[in-house]
C-alpha atoms as a PDB file:
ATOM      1  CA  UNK A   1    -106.402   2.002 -82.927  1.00  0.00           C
ATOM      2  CA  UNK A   2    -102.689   0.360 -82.395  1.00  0.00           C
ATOM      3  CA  UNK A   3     -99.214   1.474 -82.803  1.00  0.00           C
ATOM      4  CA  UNK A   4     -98.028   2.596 -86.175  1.00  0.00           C
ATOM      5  CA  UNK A   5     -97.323  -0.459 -88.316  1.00  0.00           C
ATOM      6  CA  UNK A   6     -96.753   1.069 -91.551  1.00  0.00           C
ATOM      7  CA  UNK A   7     -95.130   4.711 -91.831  1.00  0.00           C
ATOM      8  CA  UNK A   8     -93.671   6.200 -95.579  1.00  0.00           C
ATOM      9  CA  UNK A   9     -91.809   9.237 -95.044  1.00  0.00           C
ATOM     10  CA  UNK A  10     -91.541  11.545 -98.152  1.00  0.00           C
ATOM     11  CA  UNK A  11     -90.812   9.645-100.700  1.00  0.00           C
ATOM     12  CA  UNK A  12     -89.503  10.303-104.746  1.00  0.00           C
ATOM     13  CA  UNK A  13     -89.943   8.733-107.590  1.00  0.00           C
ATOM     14  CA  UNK A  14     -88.442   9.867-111.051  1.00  0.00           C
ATOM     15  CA  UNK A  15     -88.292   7.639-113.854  1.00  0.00           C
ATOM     16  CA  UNK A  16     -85.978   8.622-117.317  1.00  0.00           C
ATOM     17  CA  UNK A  17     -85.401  11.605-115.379  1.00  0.00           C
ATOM     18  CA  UNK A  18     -88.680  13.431-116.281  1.00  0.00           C
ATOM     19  CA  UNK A  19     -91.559  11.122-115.399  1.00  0.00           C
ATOM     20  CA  UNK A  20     -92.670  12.257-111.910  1.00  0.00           C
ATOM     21  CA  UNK A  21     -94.498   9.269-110.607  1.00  0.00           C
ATOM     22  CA  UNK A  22     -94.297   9.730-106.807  1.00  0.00           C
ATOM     23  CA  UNK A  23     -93.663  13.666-104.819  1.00  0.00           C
ATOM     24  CA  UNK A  24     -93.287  13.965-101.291  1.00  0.00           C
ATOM     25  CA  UNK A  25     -95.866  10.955-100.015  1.00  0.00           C
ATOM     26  CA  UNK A  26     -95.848  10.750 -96.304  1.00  0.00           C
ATOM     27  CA  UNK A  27     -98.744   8.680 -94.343  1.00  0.00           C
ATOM     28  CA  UNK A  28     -99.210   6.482 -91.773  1.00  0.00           C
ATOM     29  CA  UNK A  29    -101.153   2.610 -90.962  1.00  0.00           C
ATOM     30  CA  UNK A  30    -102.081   2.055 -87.508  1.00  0.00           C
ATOM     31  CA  UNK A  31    -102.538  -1.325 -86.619  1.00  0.00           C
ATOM     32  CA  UNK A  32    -106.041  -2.694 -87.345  1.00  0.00           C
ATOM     33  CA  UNK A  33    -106.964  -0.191 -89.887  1.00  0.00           C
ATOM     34  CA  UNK A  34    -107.964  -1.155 -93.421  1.00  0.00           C
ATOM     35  CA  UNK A  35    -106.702   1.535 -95.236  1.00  0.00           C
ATOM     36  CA  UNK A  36    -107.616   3.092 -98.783  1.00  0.00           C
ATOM     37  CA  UNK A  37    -104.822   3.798-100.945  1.00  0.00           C
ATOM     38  CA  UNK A  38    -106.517   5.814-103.845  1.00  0.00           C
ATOM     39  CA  UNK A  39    -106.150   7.374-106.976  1.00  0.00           C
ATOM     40  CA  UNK A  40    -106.675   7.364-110.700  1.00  0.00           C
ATOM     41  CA  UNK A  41    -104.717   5.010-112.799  1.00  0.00           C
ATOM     42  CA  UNK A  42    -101.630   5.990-113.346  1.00  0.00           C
ATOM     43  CA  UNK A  43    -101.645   8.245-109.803  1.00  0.00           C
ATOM     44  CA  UNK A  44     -98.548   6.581-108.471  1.00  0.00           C
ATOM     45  CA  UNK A  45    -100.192   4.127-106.124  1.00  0.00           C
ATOM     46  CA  UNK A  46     -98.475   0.807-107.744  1.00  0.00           C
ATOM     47  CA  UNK A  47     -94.908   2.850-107.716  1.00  0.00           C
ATOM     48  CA  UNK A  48     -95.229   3.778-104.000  1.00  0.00           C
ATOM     49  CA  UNK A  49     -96.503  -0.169-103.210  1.00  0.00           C
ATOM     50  CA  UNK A  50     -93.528  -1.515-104.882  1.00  0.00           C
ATOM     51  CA  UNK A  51     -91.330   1.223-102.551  1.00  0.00           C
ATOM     52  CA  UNK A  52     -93.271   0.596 -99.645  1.00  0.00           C
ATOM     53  CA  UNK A  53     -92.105  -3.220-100.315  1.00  0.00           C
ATOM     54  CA  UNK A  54     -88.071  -2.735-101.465  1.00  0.00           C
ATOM     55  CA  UNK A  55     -89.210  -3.384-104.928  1.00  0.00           C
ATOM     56  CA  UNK A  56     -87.783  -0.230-106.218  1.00  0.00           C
ATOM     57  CA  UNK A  57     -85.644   2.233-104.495  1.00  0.00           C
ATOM     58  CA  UNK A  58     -87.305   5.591-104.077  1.00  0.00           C
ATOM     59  CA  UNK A  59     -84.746   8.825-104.931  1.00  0.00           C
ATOM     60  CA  UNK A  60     -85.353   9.450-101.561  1.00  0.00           C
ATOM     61  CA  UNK A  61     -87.695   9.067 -98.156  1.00  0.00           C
ATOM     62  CA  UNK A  62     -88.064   6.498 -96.382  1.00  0.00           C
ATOM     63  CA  UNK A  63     -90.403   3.371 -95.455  1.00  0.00           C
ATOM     64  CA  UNK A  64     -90.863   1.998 -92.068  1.00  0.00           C
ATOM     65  CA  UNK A  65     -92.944  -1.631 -91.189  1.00  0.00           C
ATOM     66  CA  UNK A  66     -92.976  -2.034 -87.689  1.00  0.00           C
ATOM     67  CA  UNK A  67     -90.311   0.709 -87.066  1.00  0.00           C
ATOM     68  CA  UNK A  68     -87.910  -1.101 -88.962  1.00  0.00           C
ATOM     69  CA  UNK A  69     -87.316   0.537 -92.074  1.00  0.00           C
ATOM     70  CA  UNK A  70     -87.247  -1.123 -95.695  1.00  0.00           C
ATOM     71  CA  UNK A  71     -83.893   0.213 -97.200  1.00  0.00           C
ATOM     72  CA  UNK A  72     -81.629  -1.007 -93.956  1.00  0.00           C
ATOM     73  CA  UNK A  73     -83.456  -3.412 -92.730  1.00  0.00           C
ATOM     74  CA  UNK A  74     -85.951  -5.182 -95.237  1.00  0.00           C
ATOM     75  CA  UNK A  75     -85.735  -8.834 -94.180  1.00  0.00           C
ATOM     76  CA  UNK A  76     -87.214  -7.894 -90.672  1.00  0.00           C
ATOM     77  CA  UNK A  77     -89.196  -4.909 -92.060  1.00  0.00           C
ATOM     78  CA  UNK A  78     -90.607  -7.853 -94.424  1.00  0.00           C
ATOM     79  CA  UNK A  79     -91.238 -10.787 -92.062  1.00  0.00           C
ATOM     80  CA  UNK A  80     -94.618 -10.339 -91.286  1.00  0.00           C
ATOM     81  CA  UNK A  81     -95.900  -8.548 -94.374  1.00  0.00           C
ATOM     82  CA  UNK A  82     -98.207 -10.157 -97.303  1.00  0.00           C
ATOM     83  CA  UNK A  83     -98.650  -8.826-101.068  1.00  0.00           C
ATOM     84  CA  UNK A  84    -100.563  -9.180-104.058  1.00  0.00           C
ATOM     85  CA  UNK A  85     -99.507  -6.899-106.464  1.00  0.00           C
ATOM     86  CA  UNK A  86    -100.816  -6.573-110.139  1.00  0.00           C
ATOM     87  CA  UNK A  87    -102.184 -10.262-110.177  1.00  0.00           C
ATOM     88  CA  UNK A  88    -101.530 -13.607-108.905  1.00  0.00           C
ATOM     89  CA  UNK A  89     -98.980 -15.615-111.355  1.00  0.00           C
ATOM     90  CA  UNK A  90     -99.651 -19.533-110.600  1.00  0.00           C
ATOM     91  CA  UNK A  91     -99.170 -22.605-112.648  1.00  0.00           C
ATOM     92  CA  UNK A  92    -102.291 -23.069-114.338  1.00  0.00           C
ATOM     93  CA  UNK A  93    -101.576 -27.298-114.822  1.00  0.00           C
ATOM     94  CA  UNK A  94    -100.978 -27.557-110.761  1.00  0.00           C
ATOM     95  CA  UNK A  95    -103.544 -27.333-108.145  1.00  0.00           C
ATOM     96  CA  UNK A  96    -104.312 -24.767-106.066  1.00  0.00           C
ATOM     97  CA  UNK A  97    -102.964 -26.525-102.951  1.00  0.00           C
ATOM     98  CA  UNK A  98     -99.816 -27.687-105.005  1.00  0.00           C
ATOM     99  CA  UNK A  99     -99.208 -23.991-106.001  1.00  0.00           C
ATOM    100  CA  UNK A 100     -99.411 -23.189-102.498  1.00  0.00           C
ATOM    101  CA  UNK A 101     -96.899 -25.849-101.684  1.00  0.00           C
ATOM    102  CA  UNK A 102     -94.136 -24.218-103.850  1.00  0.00           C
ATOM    103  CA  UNK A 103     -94.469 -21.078-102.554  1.00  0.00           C
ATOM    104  CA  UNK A 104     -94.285 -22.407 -99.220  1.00  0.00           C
ATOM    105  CA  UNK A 105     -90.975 -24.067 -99.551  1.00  0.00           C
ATOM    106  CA  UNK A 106     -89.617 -20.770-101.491  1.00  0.00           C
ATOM    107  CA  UNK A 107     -90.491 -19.377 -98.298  1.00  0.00           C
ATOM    108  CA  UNK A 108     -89.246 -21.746 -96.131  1.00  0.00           C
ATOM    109  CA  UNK A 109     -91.035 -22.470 -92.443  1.00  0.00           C
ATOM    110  CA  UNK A 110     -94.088 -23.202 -93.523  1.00  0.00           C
ATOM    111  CA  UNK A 111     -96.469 -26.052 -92.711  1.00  0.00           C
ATOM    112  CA  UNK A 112     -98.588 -28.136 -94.503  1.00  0.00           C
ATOM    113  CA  UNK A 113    -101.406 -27.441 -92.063  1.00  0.00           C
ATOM    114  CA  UNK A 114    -100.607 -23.739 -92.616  1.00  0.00           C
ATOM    115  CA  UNK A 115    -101.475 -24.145 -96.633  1.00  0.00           C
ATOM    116  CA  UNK A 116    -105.204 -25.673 -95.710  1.00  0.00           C
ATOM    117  CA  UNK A 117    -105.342 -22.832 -92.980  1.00  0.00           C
ATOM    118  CA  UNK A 118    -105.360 -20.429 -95.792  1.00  0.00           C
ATOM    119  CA  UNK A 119    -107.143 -22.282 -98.290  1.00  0.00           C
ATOM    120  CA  UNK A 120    -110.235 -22.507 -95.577  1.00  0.00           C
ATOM    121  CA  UNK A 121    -110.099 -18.694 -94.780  1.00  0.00           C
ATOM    122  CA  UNK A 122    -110.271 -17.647 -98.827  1.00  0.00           C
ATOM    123  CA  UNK A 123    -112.916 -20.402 -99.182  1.00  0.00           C
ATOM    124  CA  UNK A 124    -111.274 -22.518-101.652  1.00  0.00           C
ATOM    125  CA  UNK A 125    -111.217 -25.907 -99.297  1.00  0.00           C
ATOM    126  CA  UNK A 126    -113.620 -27.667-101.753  1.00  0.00           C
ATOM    127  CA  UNK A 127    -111.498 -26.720-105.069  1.00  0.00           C
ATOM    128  CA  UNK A 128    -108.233 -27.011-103.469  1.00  0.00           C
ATOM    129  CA  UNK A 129    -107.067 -30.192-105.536  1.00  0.00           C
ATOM    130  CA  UNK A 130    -108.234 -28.464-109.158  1.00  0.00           C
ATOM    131  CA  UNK A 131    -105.908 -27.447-111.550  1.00  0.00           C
ATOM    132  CA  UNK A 132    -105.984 -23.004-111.432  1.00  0.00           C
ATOM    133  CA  UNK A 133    -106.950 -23.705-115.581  1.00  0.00           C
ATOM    134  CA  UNK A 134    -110.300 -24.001-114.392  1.00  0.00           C
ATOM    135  CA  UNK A 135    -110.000 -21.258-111.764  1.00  0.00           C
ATOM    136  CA  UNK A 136    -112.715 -18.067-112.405  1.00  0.00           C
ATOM    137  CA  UNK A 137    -110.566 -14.716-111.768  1.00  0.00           C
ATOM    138  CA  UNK A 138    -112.141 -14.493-108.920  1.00  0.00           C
ATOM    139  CA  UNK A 139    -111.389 -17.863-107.390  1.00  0.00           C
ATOM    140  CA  UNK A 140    -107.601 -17.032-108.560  1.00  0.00           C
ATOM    141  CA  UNK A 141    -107.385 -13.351-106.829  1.00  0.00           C
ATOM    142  CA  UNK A 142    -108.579 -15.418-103.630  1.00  0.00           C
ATOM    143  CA  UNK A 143    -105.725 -17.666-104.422  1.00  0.00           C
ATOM    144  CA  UNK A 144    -103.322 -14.933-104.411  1.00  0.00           C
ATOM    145  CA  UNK A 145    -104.583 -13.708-101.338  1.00  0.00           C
ATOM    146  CA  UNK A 146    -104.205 -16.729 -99.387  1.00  0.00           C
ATOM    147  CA  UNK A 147    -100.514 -17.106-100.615  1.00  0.00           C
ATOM    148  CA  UNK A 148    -100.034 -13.556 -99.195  1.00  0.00           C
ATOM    149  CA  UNK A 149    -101.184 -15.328 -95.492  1.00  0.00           C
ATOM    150  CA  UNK A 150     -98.843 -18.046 -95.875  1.00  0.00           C
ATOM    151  CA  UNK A 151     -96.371 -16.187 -93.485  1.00  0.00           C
ATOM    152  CA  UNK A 152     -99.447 -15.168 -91.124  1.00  0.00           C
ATOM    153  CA  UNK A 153     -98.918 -11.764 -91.588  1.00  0.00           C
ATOM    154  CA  UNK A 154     -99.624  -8.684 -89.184  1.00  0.00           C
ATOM    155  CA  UNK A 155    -100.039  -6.311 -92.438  1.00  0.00           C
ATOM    156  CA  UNK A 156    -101.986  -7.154 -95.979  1.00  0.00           C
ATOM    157  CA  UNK A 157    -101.340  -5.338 -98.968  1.00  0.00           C
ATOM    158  CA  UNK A 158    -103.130  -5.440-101.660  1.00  0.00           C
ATOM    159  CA  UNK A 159    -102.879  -3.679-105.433  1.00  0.00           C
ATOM    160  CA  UNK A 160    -106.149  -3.422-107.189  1.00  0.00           C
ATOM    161  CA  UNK A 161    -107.398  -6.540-106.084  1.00  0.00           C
ATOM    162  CA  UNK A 162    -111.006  -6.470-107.253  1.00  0.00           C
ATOM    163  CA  UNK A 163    -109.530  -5.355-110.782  1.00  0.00           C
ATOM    164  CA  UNK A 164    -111.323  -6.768-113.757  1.00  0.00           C
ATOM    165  CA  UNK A 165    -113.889  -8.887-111.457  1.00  0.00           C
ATOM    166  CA  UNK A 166    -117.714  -9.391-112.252  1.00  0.00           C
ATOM    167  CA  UNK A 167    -119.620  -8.502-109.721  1.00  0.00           C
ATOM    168  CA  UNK A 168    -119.890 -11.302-107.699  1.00  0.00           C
ATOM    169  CA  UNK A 169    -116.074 -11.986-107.577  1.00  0.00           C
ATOM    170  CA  UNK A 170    -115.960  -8.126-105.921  1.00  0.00           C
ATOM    171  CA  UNK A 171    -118.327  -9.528-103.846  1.00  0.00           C
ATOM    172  CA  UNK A 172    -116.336 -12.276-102.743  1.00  0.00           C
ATOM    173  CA  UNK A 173    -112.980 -10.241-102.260  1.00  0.00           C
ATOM    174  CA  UNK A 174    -114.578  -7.264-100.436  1.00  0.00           C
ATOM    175  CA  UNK A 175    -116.237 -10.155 -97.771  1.00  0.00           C
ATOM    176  CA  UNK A 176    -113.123 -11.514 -97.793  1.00  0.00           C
ATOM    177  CA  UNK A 177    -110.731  -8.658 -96.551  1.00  0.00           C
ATOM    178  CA  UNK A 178    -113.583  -7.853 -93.879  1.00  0.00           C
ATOM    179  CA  UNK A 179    -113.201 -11.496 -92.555  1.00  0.00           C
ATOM    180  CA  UNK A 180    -109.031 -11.053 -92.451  1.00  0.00           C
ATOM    181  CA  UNK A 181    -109.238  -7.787 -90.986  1.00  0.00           C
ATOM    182  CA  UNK A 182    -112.238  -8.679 -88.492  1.00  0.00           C
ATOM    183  CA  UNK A 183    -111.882 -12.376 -87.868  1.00  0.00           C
ATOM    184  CA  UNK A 184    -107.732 -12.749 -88.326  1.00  0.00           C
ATOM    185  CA  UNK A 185    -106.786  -8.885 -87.408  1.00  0.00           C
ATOM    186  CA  UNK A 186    -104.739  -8.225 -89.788  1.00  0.00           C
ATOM    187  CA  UNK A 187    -103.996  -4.571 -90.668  1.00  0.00           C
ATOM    188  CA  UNK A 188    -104.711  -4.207 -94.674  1.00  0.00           C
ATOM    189  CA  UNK A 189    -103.340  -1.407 -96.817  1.00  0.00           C
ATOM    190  CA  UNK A 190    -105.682  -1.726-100.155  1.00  0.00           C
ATOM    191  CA  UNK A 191    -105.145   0.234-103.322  1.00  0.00           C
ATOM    192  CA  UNK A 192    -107.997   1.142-105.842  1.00  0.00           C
ATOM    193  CA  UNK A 193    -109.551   3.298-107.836  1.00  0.00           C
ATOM    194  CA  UNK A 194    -112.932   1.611-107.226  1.00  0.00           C
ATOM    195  CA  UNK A 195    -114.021   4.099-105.275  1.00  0.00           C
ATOM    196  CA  UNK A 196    -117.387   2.687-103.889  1.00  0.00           C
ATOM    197  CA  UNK A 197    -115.826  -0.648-102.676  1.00  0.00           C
ATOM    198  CA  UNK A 198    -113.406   1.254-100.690  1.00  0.00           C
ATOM    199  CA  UNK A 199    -115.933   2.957 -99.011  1.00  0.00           C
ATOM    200  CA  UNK A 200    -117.552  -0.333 -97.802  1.00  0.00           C
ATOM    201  CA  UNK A 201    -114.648  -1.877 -96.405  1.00  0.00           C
ATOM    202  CA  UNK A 202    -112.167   0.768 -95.109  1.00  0.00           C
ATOM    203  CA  UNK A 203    -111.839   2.828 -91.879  1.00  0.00           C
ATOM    204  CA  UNK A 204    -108.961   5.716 -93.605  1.00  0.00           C
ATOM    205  CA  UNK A 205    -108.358   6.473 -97.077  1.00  0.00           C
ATOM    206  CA  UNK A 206    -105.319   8.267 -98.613  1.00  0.00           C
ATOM    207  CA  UNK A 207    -105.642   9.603-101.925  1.00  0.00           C
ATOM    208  CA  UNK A 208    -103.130  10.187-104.458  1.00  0.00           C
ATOM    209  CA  UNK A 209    -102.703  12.245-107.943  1.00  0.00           C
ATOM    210  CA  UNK A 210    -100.277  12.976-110.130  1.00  0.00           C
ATOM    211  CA  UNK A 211     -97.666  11.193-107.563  1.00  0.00           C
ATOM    212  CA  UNK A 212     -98.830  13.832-104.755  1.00  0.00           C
ATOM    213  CA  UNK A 213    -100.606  12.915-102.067  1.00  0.00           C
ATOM    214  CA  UNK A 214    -104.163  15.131-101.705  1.00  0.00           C
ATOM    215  CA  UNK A 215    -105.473  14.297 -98.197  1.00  0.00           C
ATOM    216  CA  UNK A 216    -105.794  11.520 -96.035  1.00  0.00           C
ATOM    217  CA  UNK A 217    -107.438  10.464 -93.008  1.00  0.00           C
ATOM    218  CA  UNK A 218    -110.259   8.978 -91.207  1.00  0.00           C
ATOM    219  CA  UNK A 219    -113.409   8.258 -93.890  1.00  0.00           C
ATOM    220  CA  UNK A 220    -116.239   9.460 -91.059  1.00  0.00           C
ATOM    221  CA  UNK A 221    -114.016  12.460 -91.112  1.00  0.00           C
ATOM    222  CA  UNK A 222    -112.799  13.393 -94.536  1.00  0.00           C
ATOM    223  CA  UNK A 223    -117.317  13.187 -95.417  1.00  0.00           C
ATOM    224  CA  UNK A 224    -118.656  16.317 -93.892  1.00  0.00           C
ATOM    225  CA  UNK A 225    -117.259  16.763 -90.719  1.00  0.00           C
ATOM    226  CA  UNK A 226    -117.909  19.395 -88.974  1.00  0.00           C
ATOM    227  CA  UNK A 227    -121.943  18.270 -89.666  1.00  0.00           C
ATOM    228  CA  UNK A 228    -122.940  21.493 -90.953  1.00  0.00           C
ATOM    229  CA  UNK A 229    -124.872  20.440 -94.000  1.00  0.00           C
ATOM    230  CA  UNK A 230    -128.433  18.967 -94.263  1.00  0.00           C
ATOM    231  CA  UNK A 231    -130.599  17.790 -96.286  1.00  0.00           C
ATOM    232  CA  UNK A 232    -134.519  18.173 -96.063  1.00  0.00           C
ATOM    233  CA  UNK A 233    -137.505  16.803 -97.471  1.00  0.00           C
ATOM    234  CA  UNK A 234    -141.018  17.498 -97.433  1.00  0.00           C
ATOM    235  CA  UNK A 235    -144.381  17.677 -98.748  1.00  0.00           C
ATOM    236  CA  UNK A 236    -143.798  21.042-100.350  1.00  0.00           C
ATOM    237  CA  UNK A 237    -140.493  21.321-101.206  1.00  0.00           C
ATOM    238  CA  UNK A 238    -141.160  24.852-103.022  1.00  0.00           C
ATOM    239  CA  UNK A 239    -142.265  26.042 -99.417  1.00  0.00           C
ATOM    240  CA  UNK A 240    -139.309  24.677 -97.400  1.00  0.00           C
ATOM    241  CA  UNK A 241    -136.640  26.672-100.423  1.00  0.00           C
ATOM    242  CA  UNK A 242    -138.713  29.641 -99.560  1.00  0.00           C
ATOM    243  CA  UNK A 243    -138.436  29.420 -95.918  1.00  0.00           C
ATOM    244  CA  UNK A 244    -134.557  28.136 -96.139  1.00  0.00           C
ATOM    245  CA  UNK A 245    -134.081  31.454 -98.352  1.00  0.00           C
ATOM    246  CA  UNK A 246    -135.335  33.866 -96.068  1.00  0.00           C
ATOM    247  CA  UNK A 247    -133.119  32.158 -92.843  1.00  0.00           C
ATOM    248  CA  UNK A 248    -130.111  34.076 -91.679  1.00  0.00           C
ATOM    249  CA  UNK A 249    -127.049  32.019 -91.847  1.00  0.00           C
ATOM    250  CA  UNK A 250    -128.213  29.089 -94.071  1.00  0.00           C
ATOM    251  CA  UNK A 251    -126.646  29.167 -97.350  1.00  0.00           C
ATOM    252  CA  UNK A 252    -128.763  27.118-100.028  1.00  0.00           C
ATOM    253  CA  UNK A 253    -126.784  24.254-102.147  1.00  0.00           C
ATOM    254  CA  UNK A 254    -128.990  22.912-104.895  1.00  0.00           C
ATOM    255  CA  UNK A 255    -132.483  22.396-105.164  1.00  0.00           C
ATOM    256  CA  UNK A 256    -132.939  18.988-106.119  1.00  0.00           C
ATOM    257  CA  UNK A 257    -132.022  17.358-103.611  1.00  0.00           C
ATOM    258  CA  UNK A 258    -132.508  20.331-101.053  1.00  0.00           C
ATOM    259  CA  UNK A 259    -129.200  20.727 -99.428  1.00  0.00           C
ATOM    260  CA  UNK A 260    -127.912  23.651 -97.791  1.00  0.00           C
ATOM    261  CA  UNK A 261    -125.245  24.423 -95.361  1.00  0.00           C
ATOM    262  CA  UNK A 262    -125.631  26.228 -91.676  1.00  0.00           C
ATOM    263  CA  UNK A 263    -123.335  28.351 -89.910  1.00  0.00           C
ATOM    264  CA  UNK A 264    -123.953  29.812 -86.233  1.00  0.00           C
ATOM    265  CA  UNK A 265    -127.520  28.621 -85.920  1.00  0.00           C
ATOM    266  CA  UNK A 266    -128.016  24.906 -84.673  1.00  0.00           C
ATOM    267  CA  UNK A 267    -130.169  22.321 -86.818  1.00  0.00           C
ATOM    268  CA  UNK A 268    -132.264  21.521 -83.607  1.00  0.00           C
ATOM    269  CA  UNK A 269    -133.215  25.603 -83.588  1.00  0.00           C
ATOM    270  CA  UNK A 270    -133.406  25.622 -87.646  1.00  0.00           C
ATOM    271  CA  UNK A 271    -136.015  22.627 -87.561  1.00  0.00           C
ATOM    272  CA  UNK A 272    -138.115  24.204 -84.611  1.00  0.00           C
ATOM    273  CA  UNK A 273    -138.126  27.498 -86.734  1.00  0.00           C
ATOM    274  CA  UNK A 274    -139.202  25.866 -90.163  1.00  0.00           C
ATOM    275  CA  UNK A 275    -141.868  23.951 -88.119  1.00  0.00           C
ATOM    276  CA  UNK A 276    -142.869  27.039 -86.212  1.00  0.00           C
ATOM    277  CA  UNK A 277    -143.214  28.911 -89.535  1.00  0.00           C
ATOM    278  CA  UNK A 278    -145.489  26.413 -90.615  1.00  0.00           C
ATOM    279  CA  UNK A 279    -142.971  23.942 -92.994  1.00  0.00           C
ATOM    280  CA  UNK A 280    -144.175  20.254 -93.433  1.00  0.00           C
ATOM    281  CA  UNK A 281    -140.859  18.281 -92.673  1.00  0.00           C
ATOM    282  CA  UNK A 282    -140.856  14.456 -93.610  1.00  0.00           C
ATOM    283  CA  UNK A 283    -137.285  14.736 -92.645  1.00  0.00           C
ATOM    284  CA  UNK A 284    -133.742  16.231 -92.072  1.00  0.00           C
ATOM    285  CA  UNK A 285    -130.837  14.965 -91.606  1.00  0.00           C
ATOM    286  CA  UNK A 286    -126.985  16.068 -91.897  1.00  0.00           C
ATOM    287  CA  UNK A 287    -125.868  15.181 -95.181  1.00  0.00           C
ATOM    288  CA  UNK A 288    -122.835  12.525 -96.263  1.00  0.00           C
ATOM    289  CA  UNK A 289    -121.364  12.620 -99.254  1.00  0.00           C
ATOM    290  CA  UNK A 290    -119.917   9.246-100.983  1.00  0.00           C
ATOM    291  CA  UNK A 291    -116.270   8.963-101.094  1.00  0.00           C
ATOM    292  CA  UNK A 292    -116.675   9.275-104.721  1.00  0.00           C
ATOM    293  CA  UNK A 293    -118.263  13.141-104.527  1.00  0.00           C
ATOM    294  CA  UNK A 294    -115.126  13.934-101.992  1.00  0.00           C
ATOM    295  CA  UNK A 295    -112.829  12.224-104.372  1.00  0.00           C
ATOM    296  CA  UNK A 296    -113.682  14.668-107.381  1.00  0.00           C
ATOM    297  CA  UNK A 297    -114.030  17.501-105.244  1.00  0.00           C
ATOM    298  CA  UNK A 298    -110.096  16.929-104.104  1.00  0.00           C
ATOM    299  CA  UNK A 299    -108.321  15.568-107.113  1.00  0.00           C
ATOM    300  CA  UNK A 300    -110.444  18.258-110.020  1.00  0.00           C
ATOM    301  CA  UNK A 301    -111.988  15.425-111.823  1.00  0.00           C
ATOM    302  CA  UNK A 302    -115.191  15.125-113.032  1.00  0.00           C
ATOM    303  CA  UNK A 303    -117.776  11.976-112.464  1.00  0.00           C
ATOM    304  CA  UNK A 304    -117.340   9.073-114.541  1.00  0.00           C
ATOM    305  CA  UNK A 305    -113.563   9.034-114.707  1.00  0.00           C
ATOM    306  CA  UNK A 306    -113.596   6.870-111.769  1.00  0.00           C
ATOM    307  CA  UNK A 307    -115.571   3.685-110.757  1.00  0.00           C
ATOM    308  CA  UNK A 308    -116.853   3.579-105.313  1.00  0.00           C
ATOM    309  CA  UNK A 309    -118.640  -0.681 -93.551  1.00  0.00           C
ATOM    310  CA  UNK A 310    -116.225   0.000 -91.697  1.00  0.00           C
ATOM    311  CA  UNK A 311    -116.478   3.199 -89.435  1.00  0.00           C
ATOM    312  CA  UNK A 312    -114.488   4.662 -86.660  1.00  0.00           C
END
């Protein structure tokens, strides 16, 4: 990965002087990641976007974008950084490439050619001259998206941008941000609490609670990683819990599926035992679990509070 593009230093948030919504959060982007802001509604992920982008002044820490940092120097901190946060806002009686054109010349420096740039890379070419009345959400969150390109940004950020779409529109959003961050290289910063669309698109994941940041870092490494449980199946599963019982330093998990852990012993030795002791073994193979398991294991929750490939 690159240099550090994005860096947020331990920042507060109090609001009426009792509502904790952000303690202590300190991570870091690298450029080319696409990176998984997470947490349960009302975690503090919007509150720490907004900081991140001088919408709101923390109480205190600090924000960085490409080592210049947001509270002395936000114009240049700013310059090459896109948003959507909480929803595109467009004028529902213009087109799509007419809204485009307003918030080009808002921004100043920005070509016509540039608009139809980011009209092709969302995929809205063919619909650019209908009015956004007749937009599906989806086609509109694609719409906000390319207006954060306009200024051909090095860093994306997006807040919940697959919110409140049907299937297909996640479809189209999560293809999407693999395109920009594949195709354009842009570094993206996404926050969700979709947990199983995150896993499918991003590299490192931070994951917020209660304003406090939990854990963060890379996805391949936050799921298992030090490899040291499996899962095996067989003909006769009764026989391989049996065997697995009777093993020095294998610790059973559950049953169903059969999952247990190792210690000193190495799964190459384990599997030449069980064979050797006459185990049928269709396979075996170290176990990952989803982002959403990890998630609930890390933040207390419990399944079904929270809706879930890119791999370093």
């Amino acid at each position: 990965m690159g240099d550090v593009i994005l860096r947020v230093e331990n920042l507060y948030k109090t609001f009426q002087k009792k509502i904790k919504a952000v303690q202590g959060v300190t991570f870091e982007v690298e450029e080319g990641d696409v990176f998984g802001f997470l947490g349960p509604n009302g975690a503090g992920k919007t509150t720490t976007i907004r900081m991140i982008l001088g919408l709101i002044r923390p109480d205190s820490g600090e924000v960085y974008i490409d080592n210049y940092s947001i509270r002395k120097e936000r114009f240049a901190a700013l310059k090459k950084v896109g948003a959507l946060v909480e929803g595109p806002a467009f004028y529902g009686y213009l087109s799509a490439r007419d809204n485009l054109k307003i918030f080009a010349e808002y921004s100043g420096d920005i070509s016509i050619s540039r608009i139809d740039e980011v009209l092709e890379i969302v995929g809205l070419t063919k619909r650019a001259k209908d009015k956004v009345n007749g937009y599906s959400l989806g086609m509109r969150q694609r719409l906000g998206i390319a207006q954060a390109l306009l200024n051909n940004p090095r860093l994306l950020i997006l807040d919940e941008p697959t919110n409140g779409l049907d299937p297909y529109g996640v479809q189209e959003v999560r293809n999407l941000i693999k395109r920009l961050s594949c195709d354009e290289k842009i570094t993206i910063f996404i926050s969700s609490h979709i947990l199983s669309e995150i896993e499918q698109i991003c590299n490192k994941v931070a994951i917020i609670n209660q304003g406090k940041l939990i854990v963060s870092g890379k996805v391949s490494e936050l799921l298992n990683p030090e490899q040291r449980i499996y899962e095996i199946t067989g003909p006769d599963l009764s026989n391989l819990k049996g065997l697995l019982k009777r093993m020095k330093n294998v610790v059973l998990i559950s049953e169903e599926p059969l999952r247990f852990k190792i210690n000193t012993v190495k799964p190459e030795d384990l599997l030449t035992s069980l064979v050797s002791s006459g185990a049928k073994v269709r396979a075996f193979y170290p176990y990952k679990p989803s982002l959403e398991e990890f998630f609930f294991n890390v933040t207390g929750g419990e399944k079904g509070e929270v809706c879930k490939d890119r791999a370093v």
